[in-house]
C-alpha atoms as a PDB file:
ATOM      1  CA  UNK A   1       0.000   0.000   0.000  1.00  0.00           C
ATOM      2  CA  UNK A   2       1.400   3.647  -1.176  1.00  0.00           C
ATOM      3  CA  UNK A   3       0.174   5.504   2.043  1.00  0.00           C
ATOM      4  CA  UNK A   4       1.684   8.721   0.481  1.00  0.00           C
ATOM      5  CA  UNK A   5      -0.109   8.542  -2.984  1.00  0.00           C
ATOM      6  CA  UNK A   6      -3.319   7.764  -1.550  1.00  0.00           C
ATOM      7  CA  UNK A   7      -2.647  10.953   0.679  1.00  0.00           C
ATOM      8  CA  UNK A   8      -1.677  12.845  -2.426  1.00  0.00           C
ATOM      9  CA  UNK A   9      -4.857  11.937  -4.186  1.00  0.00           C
ATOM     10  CA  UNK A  10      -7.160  12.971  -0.589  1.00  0.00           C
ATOM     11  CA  UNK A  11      -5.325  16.728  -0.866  1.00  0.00           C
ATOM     12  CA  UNK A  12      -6.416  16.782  -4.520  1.00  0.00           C
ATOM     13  CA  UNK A  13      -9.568  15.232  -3.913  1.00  0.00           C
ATOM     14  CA  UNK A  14     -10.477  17.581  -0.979  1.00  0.00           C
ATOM     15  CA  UNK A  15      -9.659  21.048  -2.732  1.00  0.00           C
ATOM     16  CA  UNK A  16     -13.008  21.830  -3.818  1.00  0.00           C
ATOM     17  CA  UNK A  17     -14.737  21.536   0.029  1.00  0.00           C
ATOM     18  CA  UNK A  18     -12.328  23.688   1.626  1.00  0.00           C
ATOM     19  CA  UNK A  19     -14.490  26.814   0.606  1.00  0.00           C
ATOM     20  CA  UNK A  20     -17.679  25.157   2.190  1.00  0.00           C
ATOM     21  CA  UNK A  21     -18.231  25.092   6.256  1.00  0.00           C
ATOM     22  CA  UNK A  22     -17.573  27.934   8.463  1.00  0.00           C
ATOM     23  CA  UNK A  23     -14.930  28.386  11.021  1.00  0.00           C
ATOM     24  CA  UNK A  24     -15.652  28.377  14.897  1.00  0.00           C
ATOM     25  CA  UNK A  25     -15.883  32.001  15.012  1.00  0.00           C
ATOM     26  CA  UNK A  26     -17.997  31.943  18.689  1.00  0.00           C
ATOM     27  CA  UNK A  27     -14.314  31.547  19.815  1.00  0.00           C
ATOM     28  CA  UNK A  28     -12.635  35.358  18.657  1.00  0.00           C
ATOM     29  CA  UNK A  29      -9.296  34.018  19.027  1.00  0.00           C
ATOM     30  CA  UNK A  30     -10.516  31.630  16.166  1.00  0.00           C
ATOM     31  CA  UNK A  31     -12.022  33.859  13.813  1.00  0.00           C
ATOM     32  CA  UNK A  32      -9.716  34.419  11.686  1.00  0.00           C
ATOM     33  CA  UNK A  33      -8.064  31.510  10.833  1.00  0.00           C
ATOM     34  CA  UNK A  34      -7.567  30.883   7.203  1.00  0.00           C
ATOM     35  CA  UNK A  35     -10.130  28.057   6.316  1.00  0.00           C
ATOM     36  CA  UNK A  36      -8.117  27.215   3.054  1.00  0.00           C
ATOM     37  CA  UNK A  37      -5.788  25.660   5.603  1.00  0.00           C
ATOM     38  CA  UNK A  38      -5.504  21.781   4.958  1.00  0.00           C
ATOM     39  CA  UNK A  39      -3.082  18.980   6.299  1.00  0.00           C
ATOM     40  CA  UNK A  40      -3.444  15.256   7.212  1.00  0.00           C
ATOM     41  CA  UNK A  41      -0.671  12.885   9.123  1.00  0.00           C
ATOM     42  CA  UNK A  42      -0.413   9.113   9.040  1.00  0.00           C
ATOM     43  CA  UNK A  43       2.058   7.687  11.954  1.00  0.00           C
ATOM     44  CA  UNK A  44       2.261   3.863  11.710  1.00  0.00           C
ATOM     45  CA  UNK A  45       2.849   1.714  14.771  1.00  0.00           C
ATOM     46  CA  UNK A  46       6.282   1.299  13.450  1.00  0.00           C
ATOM     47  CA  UNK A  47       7.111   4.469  13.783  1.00  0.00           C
ATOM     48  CA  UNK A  48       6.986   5.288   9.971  1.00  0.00           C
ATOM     49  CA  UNK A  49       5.234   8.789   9.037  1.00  0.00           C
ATOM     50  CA  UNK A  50       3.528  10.144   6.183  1.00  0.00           C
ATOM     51  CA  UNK A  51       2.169  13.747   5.867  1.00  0.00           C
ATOM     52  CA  UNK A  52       0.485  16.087   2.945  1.00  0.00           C
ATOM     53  CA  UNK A  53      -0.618  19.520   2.848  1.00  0.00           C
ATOM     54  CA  UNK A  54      -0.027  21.520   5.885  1.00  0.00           C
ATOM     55  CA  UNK A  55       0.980  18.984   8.531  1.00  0.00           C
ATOM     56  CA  UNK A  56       3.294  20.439  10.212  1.00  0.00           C
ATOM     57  CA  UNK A  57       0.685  24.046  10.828  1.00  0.00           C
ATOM     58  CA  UNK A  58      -0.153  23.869  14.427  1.00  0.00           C
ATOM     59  CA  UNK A  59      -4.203  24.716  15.722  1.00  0.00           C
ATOM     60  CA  UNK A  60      -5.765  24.763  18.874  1.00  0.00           C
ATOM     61  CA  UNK A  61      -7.118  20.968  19.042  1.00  0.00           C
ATOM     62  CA  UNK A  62      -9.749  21.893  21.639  1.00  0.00           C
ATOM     63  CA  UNK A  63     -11.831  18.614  22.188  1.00  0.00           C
ATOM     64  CA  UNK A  64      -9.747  16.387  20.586  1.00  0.00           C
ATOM     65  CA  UNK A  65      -7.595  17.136  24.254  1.00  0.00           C
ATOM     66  CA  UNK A  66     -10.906  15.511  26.161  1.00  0.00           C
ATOM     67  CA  UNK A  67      -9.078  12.149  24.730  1.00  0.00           C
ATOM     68  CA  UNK A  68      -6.193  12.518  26.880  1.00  0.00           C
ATOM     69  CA  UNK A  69      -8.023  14.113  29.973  1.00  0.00           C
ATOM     70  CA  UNK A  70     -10.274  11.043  29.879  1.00  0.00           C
ATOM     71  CA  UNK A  71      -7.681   8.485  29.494  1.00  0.00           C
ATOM     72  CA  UNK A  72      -6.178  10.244  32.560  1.00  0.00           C
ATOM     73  CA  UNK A  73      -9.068  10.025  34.725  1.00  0.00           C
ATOM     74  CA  UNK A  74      -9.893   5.958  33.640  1.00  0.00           C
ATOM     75  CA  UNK A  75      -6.885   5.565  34.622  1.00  0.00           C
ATOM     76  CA  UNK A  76      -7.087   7.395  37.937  1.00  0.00           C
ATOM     77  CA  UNK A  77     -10.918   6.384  38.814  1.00  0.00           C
ATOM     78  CA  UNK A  78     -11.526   3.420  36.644  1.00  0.00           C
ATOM     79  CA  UNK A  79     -15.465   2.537  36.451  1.00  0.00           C
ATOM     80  CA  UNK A  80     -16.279   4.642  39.217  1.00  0.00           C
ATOM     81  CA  UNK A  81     -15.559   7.273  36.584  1.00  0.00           C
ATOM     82  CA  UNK A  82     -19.036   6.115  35.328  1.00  0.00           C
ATOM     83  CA  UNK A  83     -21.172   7.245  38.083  1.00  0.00           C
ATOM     84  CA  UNK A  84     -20.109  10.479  37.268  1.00  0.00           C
ATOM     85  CA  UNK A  85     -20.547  10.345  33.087  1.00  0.00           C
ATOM     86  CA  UNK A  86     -22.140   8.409  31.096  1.00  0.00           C
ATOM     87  CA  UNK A  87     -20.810   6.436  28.111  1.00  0.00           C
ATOM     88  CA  UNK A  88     -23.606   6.577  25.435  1.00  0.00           C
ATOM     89  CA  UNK A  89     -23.950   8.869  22.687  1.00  0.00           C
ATOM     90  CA  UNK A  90     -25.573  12.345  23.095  1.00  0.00           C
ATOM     91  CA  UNK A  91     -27.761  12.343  20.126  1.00  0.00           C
ATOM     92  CA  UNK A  92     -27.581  16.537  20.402  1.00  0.00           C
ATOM     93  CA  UNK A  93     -25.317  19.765  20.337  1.00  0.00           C
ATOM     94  CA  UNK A  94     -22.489  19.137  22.362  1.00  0.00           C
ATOM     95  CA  UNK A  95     -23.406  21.996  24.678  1.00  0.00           C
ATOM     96  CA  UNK A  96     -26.741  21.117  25.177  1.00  0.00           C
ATOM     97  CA  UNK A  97     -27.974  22.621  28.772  1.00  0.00           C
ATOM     98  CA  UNK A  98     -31.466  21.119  28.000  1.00  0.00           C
ATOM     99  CA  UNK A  99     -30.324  17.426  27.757  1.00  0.00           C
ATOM    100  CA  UNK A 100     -28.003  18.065  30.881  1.00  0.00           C
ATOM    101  CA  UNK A 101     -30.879  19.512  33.246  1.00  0.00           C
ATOM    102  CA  UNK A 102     -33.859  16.793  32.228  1.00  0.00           C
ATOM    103  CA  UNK A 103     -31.098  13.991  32.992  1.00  0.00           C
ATOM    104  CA  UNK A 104     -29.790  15.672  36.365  1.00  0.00           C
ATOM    105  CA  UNK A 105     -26.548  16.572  35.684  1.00  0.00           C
ATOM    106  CA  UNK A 106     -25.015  13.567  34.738  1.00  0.00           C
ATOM    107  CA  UNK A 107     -23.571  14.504  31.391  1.00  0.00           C
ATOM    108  CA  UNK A 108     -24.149  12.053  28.362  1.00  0.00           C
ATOM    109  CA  UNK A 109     -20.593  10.530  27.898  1.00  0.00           C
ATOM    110  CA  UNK A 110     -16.666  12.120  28.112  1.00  0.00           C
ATOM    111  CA  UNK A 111     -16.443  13.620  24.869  1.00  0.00           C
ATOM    112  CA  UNK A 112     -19.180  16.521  25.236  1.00  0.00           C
ATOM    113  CA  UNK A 113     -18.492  19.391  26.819  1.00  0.00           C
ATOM    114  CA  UNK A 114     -19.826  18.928  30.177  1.00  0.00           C
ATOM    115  CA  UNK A 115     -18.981  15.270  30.459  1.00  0.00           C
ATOM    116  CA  UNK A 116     -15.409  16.354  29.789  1.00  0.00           C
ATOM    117  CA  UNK A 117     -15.849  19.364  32.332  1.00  0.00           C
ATOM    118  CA  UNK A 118     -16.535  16.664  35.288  1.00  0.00           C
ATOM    119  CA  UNK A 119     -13.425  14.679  33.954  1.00  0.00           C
ATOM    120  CA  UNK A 120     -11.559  17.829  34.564  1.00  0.00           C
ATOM    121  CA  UNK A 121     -13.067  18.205  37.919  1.00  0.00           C
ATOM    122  CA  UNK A 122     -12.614  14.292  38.850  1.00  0.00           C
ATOM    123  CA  UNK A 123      -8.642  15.250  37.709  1.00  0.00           C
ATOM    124  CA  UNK A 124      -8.095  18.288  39.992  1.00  0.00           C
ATOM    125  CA  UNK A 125      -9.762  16.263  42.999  1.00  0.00           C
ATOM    126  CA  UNK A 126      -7.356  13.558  41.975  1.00  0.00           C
ATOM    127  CA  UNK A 127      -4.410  16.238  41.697  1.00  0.00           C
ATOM    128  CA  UNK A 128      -5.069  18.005  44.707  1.00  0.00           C
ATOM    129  CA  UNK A 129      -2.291  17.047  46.722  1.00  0.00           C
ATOM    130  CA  UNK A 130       0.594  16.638  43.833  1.00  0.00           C
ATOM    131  CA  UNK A 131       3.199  18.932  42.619  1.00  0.00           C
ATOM    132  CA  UNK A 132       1.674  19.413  39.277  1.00  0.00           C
ATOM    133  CA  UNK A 133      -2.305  20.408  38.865  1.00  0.00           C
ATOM    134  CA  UNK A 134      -4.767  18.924  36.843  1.00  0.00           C
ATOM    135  CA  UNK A 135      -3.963  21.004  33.290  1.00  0.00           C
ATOM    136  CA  UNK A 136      -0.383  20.584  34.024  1.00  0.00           C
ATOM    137  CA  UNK A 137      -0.877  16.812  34.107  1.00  0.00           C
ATOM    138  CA  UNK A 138      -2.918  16.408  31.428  1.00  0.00           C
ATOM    139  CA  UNK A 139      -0.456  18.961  29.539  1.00  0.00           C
ATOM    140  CA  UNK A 140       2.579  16.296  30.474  1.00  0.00           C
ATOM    141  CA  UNK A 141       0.775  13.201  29.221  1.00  0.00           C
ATOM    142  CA  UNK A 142       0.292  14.740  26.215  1.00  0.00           C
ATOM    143  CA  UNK A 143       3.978  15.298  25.348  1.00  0.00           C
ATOM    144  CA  UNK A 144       4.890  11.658  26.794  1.00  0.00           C
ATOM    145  CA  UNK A 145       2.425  10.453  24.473  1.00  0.00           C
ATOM    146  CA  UNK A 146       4.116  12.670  21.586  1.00  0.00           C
ATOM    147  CA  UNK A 147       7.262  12.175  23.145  1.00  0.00           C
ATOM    148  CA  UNK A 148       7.677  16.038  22.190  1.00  0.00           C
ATOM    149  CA  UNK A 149       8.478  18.470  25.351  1.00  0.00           C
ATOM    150  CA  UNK A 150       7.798  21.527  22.958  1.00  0.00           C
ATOM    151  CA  UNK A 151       3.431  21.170  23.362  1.00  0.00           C
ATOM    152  CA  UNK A 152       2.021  23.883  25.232  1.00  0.00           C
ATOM    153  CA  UNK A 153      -1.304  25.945  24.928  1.00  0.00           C
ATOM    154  CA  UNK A 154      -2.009  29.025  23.269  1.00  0.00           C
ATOM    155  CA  UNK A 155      -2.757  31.912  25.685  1.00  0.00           C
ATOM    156  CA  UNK A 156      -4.720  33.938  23.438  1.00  0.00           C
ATOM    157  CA  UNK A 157      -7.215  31.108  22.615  1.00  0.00           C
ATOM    158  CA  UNK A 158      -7.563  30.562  26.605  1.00  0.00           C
ATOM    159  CA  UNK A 159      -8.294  33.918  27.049  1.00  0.00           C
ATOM    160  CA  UNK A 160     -10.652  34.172  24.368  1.00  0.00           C
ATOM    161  CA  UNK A 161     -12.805  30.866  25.857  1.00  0.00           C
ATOM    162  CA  UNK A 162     -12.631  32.596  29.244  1.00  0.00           C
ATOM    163  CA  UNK A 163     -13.891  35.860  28.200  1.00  0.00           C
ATOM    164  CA  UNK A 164     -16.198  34.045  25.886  1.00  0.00           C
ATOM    165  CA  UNK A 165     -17.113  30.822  27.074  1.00  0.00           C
ATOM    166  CA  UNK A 166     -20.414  31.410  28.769  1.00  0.00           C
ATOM    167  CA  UNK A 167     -22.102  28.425  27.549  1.00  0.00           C
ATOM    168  CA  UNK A 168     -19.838  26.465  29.149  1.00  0.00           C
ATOM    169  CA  UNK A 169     -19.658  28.234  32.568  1.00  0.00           C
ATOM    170  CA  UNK A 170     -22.942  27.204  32.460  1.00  0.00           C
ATOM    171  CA  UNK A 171     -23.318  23.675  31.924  1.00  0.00           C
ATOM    172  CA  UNK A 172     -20.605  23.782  34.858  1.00  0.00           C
ATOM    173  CA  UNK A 173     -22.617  25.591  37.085  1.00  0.00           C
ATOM    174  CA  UNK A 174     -25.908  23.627  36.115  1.00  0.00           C
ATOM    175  CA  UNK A 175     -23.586  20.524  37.160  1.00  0.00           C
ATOM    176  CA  UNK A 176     -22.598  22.233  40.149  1.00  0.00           C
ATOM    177  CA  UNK A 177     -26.413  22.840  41.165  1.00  0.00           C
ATOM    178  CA  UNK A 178     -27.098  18.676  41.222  1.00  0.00           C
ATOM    179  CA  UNK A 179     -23.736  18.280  42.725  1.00  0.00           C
ATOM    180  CA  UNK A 180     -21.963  16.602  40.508  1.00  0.00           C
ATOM    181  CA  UNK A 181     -18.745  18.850  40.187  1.00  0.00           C
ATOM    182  CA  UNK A 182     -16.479  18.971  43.488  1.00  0.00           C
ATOM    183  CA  UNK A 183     -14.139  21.691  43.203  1.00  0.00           C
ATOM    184  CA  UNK A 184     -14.773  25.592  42.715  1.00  0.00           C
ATOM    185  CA  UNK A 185     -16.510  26.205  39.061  1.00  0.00           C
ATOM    186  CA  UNK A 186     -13.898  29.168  38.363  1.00  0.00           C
ATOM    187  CA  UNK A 187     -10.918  26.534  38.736  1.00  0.00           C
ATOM    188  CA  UNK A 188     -12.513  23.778  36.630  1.00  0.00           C
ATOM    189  CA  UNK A 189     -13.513  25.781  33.968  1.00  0.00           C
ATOM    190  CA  UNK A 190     -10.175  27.471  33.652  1.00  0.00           C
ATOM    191  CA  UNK A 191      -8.580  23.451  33.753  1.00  0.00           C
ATOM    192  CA  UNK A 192     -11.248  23.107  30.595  1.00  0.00           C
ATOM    193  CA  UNK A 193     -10.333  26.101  28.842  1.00  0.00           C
ATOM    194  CA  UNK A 194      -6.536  25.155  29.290  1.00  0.00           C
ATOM    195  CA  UNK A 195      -6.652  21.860  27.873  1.00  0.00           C
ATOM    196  CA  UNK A 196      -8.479  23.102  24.916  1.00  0.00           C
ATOM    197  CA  UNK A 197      -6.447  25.394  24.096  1.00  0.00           C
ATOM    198  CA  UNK A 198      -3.432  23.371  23.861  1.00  0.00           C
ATOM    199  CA  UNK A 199      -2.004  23.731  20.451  1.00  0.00           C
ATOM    200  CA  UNK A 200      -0.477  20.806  17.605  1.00  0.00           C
ATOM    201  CA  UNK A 201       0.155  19.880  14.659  1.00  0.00           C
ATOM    202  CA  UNK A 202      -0.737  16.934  12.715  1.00  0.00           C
ATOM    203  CA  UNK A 203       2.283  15.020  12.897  1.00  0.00           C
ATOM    204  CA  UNK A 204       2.394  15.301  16.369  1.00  0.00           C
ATOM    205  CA  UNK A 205      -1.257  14.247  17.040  1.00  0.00           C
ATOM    206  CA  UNK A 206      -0.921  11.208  14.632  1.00  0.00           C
ATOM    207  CA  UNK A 207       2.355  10.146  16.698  1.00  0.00           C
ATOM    208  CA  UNK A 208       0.649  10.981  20.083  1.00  0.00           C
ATOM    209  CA  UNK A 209      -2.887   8.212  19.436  1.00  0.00           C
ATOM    210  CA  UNK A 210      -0.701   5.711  18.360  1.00  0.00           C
ATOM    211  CA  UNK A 211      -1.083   4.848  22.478  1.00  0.00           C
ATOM    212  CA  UNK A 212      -4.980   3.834  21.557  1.00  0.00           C
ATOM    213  CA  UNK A 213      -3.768   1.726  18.147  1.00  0.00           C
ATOM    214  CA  UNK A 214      -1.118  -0.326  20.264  1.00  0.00           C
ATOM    215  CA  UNK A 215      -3.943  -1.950  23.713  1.00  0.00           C
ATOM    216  CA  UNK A 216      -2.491   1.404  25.603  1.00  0.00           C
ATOM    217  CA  UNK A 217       1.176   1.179  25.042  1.00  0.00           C
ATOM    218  CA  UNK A 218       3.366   3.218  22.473  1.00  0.00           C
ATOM    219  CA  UNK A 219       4.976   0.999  20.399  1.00  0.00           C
ATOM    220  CA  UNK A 220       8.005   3.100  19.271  1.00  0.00           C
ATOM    221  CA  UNK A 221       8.876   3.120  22.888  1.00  0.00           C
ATOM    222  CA  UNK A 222       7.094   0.489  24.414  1.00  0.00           C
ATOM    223  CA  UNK A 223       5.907   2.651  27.352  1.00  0.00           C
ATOM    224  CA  UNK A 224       2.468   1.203  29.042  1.00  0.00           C
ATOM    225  CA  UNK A 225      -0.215   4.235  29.634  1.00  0.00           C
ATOM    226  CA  UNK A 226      -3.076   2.535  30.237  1.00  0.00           C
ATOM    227  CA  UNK A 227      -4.159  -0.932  29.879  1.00  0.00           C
ATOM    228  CA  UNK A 228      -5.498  -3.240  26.954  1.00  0.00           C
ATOM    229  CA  UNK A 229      -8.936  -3.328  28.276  1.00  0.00           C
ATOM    230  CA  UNK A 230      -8.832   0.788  28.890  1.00  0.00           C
ATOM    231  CA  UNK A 231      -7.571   1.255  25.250  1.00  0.00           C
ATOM    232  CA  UNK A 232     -10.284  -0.671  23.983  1.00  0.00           C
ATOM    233  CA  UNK A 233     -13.401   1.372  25.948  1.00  0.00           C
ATOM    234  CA  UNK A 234     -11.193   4.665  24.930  1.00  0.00           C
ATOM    235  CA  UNK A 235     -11.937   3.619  21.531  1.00  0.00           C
ATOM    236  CA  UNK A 236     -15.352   1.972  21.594  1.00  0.00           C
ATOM    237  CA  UNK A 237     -16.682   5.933  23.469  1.00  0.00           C
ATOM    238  CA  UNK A 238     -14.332   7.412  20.253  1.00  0.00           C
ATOM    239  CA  UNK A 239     -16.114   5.739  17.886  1.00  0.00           C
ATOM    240  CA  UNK A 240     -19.416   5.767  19.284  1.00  0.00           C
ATOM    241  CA  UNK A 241     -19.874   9.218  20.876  1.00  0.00           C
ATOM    242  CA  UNK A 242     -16.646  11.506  19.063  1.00  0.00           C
ATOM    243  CA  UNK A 243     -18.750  13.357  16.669  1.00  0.00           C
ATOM    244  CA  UNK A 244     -21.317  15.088  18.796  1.00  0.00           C
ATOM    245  CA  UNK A 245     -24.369  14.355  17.595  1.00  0.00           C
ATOM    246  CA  UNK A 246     -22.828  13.228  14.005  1.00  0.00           C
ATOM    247  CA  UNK A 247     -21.508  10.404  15.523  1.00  0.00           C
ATOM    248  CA  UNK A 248     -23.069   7.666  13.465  1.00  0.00           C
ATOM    249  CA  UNK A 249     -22.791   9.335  10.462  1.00  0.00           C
ATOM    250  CA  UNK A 250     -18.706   9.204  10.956  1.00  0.00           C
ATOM    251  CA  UNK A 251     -19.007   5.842  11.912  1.00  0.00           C
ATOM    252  CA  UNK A 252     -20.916   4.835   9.248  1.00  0.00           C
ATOM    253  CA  UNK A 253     -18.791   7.001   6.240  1.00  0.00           C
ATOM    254  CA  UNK A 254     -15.592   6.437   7.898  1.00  0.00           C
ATOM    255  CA  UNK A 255     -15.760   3.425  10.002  1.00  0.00           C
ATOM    256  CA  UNK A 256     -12.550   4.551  13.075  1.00  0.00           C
ATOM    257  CA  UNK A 257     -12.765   5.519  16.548  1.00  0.00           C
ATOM    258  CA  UNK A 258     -12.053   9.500  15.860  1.00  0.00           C
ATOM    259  CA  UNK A 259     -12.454  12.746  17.675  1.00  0.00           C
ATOM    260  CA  UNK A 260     -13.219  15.909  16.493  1.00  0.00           C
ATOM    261  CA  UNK A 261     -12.220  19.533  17.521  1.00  0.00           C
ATOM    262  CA  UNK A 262     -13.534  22.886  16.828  1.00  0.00           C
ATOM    263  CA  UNK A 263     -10.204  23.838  16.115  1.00  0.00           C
ATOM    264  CA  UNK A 264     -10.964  22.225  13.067  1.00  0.00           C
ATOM    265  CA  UNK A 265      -8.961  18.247  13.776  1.00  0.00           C
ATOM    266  CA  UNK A 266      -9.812  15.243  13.907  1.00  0.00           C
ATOM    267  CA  UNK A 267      -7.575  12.503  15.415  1.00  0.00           C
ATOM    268  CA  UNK A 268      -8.879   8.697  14.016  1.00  0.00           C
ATOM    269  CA  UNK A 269      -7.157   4.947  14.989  1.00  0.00           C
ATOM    270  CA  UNK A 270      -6.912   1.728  13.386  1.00  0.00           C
ATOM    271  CA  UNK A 271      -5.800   0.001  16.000  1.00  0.00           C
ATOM    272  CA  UNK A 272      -3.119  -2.531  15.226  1.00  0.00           C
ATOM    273  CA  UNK A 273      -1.893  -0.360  12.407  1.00  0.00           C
ATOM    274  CA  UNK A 274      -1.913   3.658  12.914  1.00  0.00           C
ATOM    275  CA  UNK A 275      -2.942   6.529  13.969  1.00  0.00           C
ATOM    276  CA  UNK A 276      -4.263   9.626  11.657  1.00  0.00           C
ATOM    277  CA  UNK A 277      -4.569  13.159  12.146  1.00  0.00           C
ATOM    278  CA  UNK A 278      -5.938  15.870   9.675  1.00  0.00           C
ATOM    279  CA  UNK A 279      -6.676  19.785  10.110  1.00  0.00           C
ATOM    280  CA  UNK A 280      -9.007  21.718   7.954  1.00  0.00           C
ATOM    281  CA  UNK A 281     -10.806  24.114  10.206  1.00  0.00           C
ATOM    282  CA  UNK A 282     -14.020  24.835   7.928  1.00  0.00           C
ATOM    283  CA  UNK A 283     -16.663  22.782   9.857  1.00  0.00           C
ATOM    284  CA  UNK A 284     -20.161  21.556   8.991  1.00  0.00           C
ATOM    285  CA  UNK A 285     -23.229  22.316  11.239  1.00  0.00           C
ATOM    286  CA  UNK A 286     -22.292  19.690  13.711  1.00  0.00           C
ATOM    287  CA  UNK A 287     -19.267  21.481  14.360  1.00  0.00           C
ATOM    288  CA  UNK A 288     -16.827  18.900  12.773  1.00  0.00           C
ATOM    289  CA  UNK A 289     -14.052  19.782   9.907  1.00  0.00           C
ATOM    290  CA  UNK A 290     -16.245  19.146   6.936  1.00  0.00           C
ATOM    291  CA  UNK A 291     -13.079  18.673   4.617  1.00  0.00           C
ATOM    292  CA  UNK A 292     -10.909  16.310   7.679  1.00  0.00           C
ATOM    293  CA  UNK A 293     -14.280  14.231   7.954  1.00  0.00           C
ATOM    294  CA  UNK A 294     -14.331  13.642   3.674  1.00  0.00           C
ATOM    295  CA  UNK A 295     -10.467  13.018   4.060  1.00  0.00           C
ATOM    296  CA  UNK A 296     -10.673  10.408   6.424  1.00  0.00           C
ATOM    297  CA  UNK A 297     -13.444   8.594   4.332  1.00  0.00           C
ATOM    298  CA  UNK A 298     -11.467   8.962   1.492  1.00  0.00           C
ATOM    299  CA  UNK A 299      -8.461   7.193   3.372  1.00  0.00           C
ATOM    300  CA  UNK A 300     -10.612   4.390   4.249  1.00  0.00           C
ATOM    301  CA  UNK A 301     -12.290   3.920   1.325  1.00  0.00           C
ATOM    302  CA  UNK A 302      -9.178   4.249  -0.908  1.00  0.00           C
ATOM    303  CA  UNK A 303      -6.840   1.582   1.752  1.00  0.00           C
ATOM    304  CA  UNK A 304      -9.780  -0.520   2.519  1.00  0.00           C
ATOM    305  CA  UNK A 305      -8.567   0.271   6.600  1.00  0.00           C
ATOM    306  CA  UNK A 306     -11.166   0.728   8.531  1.00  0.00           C
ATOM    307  CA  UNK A 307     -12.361  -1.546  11.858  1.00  0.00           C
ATOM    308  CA  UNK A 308     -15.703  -2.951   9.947  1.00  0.00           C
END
């Protein structure tokens, strides 16, 4: 298999889409980003890397981060986690306050916004007593994973979500109200906005999943960061519930565990094999990158890779 013509023929492919979608201008700091911008990264378990377009351009990968945060807190909490959030799809926005309130604060699953505001808050309970805080953890597992010290966040896009964010400040405070968030709202929400503004590239996103195509270990290094059976739910709640409420509709086109960011990424697995990352920040109405989702369908299509 030529992994770098079929990604040759995806960049030509996708040229055409990357007028269509809008980006996530709710977020200021994001408003102007140029939504011609496209890139896509394929890191094999052997350590072999392929990249098009603009791979190397880092973004802000905003919810993609809720992948890391989450594997944290498994690993910290295990199924206890669960009584917290749930783990089946959404089936609306992922900032729905209505869906949050008629089911009592118990958010749907990890990968919408308020399910991955209580992981934050179940990680800075966790952190409480430890040199580093929750953010800074989740920030350092992030590089191990990459094995790349240079990952930080982008202080204007945190500001901008602070100033900004007032959609999530209230799920977190609805939360709060049903008692299902521990620590002060001000410090969870800032944890949030932190890890979503953390900024990458799509090299080093493809080379930091390869964790969740290898049972929880890297295999360039070998290094164990969660186990088998924790890789494997990681991936069934990516595959099932890492779209929003478009979900299915990846699952059924693309057929990976993936998760989407406003930022405009999208992070998918084929576990065994590799990890893929692509960046177009034009998104369609579910708030997905309309040209990353066609990519990866393209990929699958065109290799035949996918877990179905």
């Amino acid at each position: 298999m030529n992994i770098d013509a079929v990604l040759k023929d995806i960049y030509t492919q996708v040229q055409p889409l990357l007028a269509q979608g809008k980006v996530a201008d709710y977020i200021p700091a994001l408003a102007n980003i140029d939504a011609s911008t496209f890139g896509m990264a394929v890191t094999l378990n052997t350590g072999e890397f392929f990249g098009v377009g603009d791979y190397q351009n880092a973004f802000s990968i905003q919810s993609i981060s809720k992948v890391f945060s989450f594997t944290l807190a498994l690993r910290a909490y295990r199924q206890d986690l669960y009584q917290r959030v749930g783990r089946e799809p959404s089936g609306d926005p992922f900032n729905s306050l209505v869906q949050l309130e008629y089911e009592a604060g118990i958010p749907r699953n990890p990968f919408i916004n308020a399910g991955a505001i209580v992981v934050c808050d179940s990680l800075i309970t966790h952190y409480a007593n430890n040199q580093l805080n929750a953010f800074e953890q989740t920030l350092s597992f992030i590089r191990a994973c990459c094995h790349d010290d240079s990952i930080n966040f982008d202080q204007s896009v945190f500001e901008s979500e602070m100033q900004y964010g007032y959609l999530n400040i209230a799920l977190a405070n609805l939360m709060k109200s049903f008692n299902n968030l521990d620590n002060d709202v001000d410090q969870v929400i800032k944890n949030y906005f932190q890890q979503c503004a953390v900024e990458m590239n799509c090299q080093q996103l493809s080379r930091a999943m390869l964790y969740l195509a290898d049972h929880g270990s890297d295999p360039i290094t070998g290094r164990e960061f969660i186990n088998g059976s924790q890789a494997k739910r990681i991936n069934s709640l990516m595959l099932t519930c890492g779209h929003y409420d478009a979900s299915g509709d990846f699952a059924f086109r693309v057929g990976l565990p993936g998760k989407s960011g406003v930022g405009g990424g999208i992070v998918a697995v084929i576990p065994g094999k590799m990890a893929i990352a692509v960046y177009s920040p034009a998104l369609n109405k579910s708030g997905n990158s309309l040209a990353g989702t066609k990519a990866l369908e393209l990929f699958t299509t065109m290799t035949g890779l996918s877990i179905f």
